[in-house]
Protein backbone atom coordinates (compact mmCIF):
# COMPACT_ATOMS: atom_id res chain seq x y z
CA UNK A 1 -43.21 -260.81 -58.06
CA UNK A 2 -44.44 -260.18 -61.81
CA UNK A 3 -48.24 -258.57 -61.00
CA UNK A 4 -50.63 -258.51 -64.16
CA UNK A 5 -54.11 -257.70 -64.94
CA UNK A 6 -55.73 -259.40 -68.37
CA UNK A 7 -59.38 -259.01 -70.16
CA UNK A 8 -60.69 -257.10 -72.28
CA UNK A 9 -60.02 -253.25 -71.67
CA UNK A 10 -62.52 -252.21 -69.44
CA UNK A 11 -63.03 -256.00 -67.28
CA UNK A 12 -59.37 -256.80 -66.72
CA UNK A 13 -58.93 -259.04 -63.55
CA UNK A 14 -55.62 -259.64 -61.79
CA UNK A 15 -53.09 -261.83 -62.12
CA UNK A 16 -49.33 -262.80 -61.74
CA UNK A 17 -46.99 -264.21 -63.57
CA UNK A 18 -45.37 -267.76 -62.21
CA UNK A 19 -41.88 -268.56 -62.57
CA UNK A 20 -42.99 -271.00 -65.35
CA UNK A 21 -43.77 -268.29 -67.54
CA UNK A 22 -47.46 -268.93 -66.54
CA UNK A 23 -50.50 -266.47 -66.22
CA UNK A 24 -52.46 -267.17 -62.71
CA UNK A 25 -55.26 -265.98 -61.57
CA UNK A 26 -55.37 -263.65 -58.31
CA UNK A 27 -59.47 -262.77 -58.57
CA UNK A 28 -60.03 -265.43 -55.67
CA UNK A 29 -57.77 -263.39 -53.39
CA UNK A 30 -58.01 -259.16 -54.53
CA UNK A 31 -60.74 -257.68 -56.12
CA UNK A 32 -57.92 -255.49 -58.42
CA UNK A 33 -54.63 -254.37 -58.15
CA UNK A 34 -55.16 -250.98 -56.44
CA UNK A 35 -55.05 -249.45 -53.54
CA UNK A 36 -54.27 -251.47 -50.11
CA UNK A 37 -53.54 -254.00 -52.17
CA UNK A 38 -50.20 -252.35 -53.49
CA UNK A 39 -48.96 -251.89 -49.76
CA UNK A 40 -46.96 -253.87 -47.90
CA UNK A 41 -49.37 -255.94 -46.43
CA UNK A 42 -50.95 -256.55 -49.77
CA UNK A 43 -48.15 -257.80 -51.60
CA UNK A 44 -46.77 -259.64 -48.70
CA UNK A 45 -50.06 -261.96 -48.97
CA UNK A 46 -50.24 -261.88 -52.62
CA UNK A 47 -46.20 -263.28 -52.20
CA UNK A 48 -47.49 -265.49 -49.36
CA UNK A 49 -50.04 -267.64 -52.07
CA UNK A 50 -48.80 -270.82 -54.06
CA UNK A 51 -48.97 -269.49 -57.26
CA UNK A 52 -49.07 -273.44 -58.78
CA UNK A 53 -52.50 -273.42 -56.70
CA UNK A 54 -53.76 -270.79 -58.78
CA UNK A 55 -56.24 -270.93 -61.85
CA UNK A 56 -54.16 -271.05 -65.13
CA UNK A 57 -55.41 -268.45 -67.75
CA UNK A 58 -55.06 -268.66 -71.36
CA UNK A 59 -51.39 -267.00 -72.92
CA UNK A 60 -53.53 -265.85 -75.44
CA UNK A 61 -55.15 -263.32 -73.29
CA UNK A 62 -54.90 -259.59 -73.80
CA UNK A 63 -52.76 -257.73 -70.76
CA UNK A 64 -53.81 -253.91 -69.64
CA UNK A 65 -52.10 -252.10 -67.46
CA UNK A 66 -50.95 -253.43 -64.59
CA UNK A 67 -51.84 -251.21 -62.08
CA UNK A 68 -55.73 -249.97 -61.42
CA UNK A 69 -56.95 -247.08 -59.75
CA UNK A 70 -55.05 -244.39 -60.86
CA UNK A 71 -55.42 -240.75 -59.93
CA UNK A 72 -52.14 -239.18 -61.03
CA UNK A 73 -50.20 -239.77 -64.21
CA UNK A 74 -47.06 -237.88 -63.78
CA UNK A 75 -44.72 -237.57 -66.27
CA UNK A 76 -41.06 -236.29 -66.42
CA UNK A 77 -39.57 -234.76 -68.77
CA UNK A 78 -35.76 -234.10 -70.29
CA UNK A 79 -34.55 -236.29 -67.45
CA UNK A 80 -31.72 -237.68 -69.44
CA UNK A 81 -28.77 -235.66 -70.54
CA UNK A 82 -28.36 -236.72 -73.65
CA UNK A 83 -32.33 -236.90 -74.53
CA UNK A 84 -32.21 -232.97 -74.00
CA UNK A 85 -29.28 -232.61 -75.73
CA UNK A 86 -30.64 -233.96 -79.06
CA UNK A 87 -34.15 -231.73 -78.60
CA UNK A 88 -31.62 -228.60 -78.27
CA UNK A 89 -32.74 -228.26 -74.43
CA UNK A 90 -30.78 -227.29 -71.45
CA UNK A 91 -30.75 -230.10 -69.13
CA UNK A 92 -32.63 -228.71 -66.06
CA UNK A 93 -31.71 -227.62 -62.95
CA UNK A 94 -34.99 -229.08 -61.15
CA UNK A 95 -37.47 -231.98 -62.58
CA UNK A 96 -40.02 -231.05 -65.42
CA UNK A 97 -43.16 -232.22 -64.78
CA UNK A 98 -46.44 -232.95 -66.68
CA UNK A 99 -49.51 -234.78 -66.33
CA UNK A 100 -50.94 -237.52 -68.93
CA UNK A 101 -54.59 -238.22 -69.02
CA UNK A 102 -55.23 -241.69 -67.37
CA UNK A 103 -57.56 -242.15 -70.59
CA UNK A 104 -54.70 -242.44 -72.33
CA UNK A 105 -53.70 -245.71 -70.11
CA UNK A 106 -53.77 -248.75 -72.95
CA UNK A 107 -51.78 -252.20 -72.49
CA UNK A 108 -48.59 -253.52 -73.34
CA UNK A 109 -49.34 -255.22 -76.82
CA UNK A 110 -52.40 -252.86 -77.78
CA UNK A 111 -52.30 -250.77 -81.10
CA UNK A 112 -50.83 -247.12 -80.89
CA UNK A 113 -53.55 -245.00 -82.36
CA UNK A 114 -51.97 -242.19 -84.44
CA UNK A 115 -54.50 -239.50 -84.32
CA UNK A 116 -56.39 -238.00 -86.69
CA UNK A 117 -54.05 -235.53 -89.14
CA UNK A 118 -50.84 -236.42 -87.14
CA UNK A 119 -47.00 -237.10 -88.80
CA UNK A 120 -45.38 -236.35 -85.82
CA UNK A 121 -46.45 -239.11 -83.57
CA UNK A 122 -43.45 -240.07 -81.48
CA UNK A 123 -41.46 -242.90 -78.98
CA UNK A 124 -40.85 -242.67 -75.51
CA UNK A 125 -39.43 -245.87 -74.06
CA UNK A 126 -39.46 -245.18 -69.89
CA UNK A 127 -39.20 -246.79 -66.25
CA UNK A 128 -42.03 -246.67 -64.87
CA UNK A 129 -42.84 -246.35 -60.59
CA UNK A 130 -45.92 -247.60 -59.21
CA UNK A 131 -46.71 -245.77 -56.17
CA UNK A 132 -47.96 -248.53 -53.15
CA UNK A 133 -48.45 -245.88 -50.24
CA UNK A 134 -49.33 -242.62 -50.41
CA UNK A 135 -46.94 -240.44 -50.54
CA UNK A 136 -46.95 -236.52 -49.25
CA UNK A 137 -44.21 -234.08 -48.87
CA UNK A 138 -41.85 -237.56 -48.35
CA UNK A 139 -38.01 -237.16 -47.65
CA UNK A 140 -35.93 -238.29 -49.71
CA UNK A 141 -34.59 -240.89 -47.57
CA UNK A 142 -37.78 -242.37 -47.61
CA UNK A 143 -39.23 -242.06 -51.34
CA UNK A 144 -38.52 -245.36 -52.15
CA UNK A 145 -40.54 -246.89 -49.25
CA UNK A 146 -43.70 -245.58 -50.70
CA UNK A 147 -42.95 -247.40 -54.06
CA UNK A 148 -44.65 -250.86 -54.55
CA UNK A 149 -42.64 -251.83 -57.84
CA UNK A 150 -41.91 -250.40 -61.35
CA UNK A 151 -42.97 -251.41 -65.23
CA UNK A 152 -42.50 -249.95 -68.29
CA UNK A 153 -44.21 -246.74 -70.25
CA UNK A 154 -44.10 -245.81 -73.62
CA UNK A 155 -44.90 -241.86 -73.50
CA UNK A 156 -46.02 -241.83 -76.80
CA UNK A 157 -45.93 -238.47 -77.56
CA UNK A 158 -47.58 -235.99 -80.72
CA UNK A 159 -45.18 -233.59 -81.14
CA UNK A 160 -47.04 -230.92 -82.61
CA UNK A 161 -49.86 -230.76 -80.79
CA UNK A 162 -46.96 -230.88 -77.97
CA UNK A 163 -44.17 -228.37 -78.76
CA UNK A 164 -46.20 -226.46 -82.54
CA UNK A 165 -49.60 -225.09 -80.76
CA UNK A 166 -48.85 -223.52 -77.23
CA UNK A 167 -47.12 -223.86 -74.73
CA UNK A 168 -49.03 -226.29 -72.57
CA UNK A 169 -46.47 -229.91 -73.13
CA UNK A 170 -50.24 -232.17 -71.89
CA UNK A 171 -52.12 -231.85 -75.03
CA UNK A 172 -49.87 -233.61 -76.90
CA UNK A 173 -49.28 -236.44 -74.55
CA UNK A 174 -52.89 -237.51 -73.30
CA UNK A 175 -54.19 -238.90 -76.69
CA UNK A 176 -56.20 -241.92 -76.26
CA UNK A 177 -53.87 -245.26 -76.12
CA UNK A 178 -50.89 -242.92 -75.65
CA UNK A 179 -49.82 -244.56 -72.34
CA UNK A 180 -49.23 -248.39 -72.88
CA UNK A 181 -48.01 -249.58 -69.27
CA UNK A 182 -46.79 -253.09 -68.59
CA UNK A 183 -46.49 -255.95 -69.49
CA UNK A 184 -46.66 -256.32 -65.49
CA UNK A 185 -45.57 -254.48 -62.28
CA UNK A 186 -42.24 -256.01 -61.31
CA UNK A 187 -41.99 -255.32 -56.90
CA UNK A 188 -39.70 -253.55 -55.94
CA UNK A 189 -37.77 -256.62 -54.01
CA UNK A 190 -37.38 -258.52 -57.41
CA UNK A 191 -35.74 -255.13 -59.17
CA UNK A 192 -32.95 -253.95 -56.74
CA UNK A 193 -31.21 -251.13 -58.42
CA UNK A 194 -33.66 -249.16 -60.29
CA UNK A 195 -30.61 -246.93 -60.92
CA UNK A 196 -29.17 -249.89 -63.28
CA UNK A 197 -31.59 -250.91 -65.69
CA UNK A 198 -30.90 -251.61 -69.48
CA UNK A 199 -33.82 -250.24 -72.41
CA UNK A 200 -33.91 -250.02 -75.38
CA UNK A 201 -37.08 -249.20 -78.96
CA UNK A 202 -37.20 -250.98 -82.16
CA UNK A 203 -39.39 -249.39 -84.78
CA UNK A 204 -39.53 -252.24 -87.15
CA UNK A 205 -36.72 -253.95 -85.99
CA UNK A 206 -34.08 -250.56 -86.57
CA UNK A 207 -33.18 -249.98 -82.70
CA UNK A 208 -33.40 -246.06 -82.11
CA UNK A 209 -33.11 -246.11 -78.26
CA UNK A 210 -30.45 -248.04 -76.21
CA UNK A 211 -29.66 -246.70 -72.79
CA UNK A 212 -29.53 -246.98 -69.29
CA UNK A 213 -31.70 -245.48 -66.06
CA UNK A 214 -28.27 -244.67 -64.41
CA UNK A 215 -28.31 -241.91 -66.73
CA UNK A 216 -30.97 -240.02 -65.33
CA UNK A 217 -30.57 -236.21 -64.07
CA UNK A 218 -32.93 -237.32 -61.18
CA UNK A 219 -33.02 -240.82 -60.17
CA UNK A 220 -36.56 -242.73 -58.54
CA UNK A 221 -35.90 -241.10 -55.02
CA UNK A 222 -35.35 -237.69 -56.44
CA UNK A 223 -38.24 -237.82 -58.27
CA UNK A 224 -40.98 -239.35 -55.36
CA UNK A 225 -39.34 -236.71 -53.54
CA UNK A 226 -39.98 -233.77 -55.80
CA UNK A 227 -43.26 -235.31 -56.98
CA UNK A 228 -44.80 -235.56 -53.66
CA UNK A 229 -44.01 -231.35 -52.70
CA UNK A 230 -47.07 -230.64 -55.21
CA UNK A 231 -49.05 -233.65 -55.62
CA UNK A 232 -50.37 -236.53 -53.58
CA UNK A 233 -49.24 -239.73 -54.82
CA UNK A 234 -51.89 -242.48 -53.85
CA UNK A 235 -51.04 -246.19 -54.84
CA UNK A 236 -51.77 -246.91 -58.27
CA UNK A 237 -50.19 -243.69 -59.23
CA UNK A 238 -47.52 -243.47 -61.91
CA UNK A 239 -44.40 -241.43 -62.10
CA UNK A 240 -42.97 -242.35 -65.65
CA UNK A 241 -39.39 -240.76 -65.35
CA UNK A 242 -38.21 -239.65 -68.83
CA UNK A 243 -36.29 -241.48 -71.33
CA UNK A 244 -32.87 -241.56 -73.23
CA UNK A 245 -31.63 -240.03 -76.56
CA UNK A 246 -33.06 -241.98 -79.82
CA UNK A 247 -36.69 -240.15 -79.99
CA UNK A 248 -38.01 -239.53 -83.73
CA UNK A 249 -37.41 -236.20 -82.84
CA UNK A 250 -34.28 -236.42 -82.40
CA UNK A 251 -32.89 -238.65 -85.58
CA UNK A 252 -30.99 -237.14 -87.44
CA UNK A 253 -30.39 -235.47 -90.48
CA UNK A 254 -34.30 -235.34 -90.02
CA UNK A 255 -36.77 -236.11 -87.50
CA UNK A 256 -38.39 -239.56 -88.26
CA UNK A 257 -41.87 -240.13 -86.46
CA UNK A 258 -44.69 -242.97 -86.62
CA UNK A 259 -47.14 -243.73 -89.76
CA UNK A 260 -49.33 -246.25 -89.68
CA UNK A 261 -48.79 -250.15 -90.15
CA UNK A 262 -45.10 -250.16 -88.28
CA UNK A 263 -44.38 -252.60 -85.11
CA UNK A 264 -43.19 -250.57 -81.64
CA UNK A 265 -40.99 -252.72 -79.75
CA UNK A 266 -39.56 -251.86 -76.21
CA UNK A 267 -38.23 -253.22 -73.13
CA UNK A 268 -36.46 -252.28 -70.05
CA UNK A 269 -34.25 -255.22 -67.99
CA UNK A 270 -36.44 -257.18 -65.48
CA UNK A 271 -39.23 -255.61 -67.00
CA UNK A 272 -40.34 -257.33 -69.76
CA UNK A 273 -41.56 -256.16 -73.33
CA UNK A 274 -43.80 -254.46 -75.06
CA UNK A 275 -44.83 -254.36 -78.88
CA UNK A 276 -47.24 -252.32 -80.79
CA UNK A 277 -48.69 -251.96 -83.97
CA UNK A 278 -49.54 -248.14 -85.29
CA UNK A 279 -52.89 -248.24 -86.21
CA UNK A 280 -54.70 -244.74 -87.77
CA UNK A 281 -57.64 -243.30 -85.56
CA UNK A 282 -59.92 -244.11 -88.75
CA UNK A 283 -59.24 -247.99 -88.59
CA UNK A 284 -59.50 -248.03 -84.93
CA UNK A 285 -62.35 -249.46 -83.29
């Protein structure tokens, strides 16, 4: 299943997405999608509904993020080889992890607001897991039984504010719209492999990022694993697990990074799209 939730930011309501391409309407059935409603159970009576039965909405609409309710936005970091490689990092010997404000949570086609005074205002194209279960101090032979599906994040990143003025990696990643999830939450059953997706960023239209998640140092089980030794995952949690070389910080001769009035466009196999405009914090409303 393709889960959604549309509306303005602030009064999204749930939906799905039909194999017609169609948006439907789920506010009948869940209040939201979060908590029980990312379990087992939950999903296995959202699956169990005709979706041709449901309400059509508009195409038009706006889509947030597709999962609500979050507590924890955890975020990985220098899990791909060849992403550390072109920051001049070592590739680690155990997960680096972070935490990203849920106020920086934004949708899949809303502007990327470049903040006030920034030029290094980076790309982060990512696979995203969508906890469904709460997960503590879980083996890894179970970690993936406590995930309820995957989308896409764009860990949009200010590098100064990130690497220039201390050592604390969180400052520059919890701007607000600096986490764009979606467009939906794909269930696990519909992915299979989470080890074998394809993803790629355009920055208008010039593809800088083109890899693969079977590159990762620590693949989905490692990381629900790791994740859940320090912090509770509860459903509607996010682990977004790194992403591959091509970063504006890592372009080279010189490091290229966002400016306002450019189109951010990024996908991941099964996942779906997203595309953003840069917008400056002045002209944002």
């Amino acid at each position: 299943m393709k889960l959604l939730r549309y509306g303005e930011p602030g009064h999204e309501k749930p939906g799905l997405l039909a194999d017609d391409g169609s948006i439907r309407d789920l506010s009948e059935h869940v209040a939201d999608l979060s908590g029980a409603v990312l379990g087992p159970d939950g999903l296995r009576a959202i699956a169990a509904l005709d979706p041709q039965a449901l309400p059509v909405v508009d195409p038009a609409v706006r889509l947030g993020s597709p999962v609500a309710g979050m507590r924890n936005f955890v975020c990985i970091g220098l899990n791909y080889a060849d992403h550390a490689a072109e920051t001049g990092a070592t590739a680690p010997s155990e997960p680096i992890l972070f935490l990203k404000s849920p106020s920086a949570l934004a949708g899949p086609n809303d502007d990327i607001v470049i903040p006030p005074g920034s030029v290094k205002t980076d790309w982060e194209c990512e696979l995203a897991v969508v906890i469904g279960t709460t997960a503590r101090r879980v083996p890894r032979a179970r970690a993936l039984d406590h995930v309820a599906g995957y989308t896409i994040c764009n860990d949009v990143s200010e590098r100064e504010w990130q690497m220039e003025r201390g050592p604390t990696w969180d400052k520059g990643k919890g701007f607000d719209s600096f986490g764009p999830l979606g467009p939906w939450l794909v269930t696990t059953d519909a992915i299979g492999d989470p080890q074998a997706l394809s993803m790629f960023t355009e920055v208008d239209g010039a593809r800088m990022q083109q890899g693969t998640t079977a590159n990762m140092i620590f693949g989905v089980a490692d990381l629900v694993n790791y994740v859940s030794q320090c912090i509770t995952l509860y459903p509607g949690d996010v682990i977004a697990t790194g992403t591959p070389a091509g970063v504006g910080l890592g372009q080279k001769p010189h490091p290229v990074f966002l400016r306002a009035g450019q189109s951010v466009r990024l996908g991941i196999a099964g996942l779906g799209e997203q595309n953003h405009r840069t917008v400056s914090a002045g002209r944002h409303r």
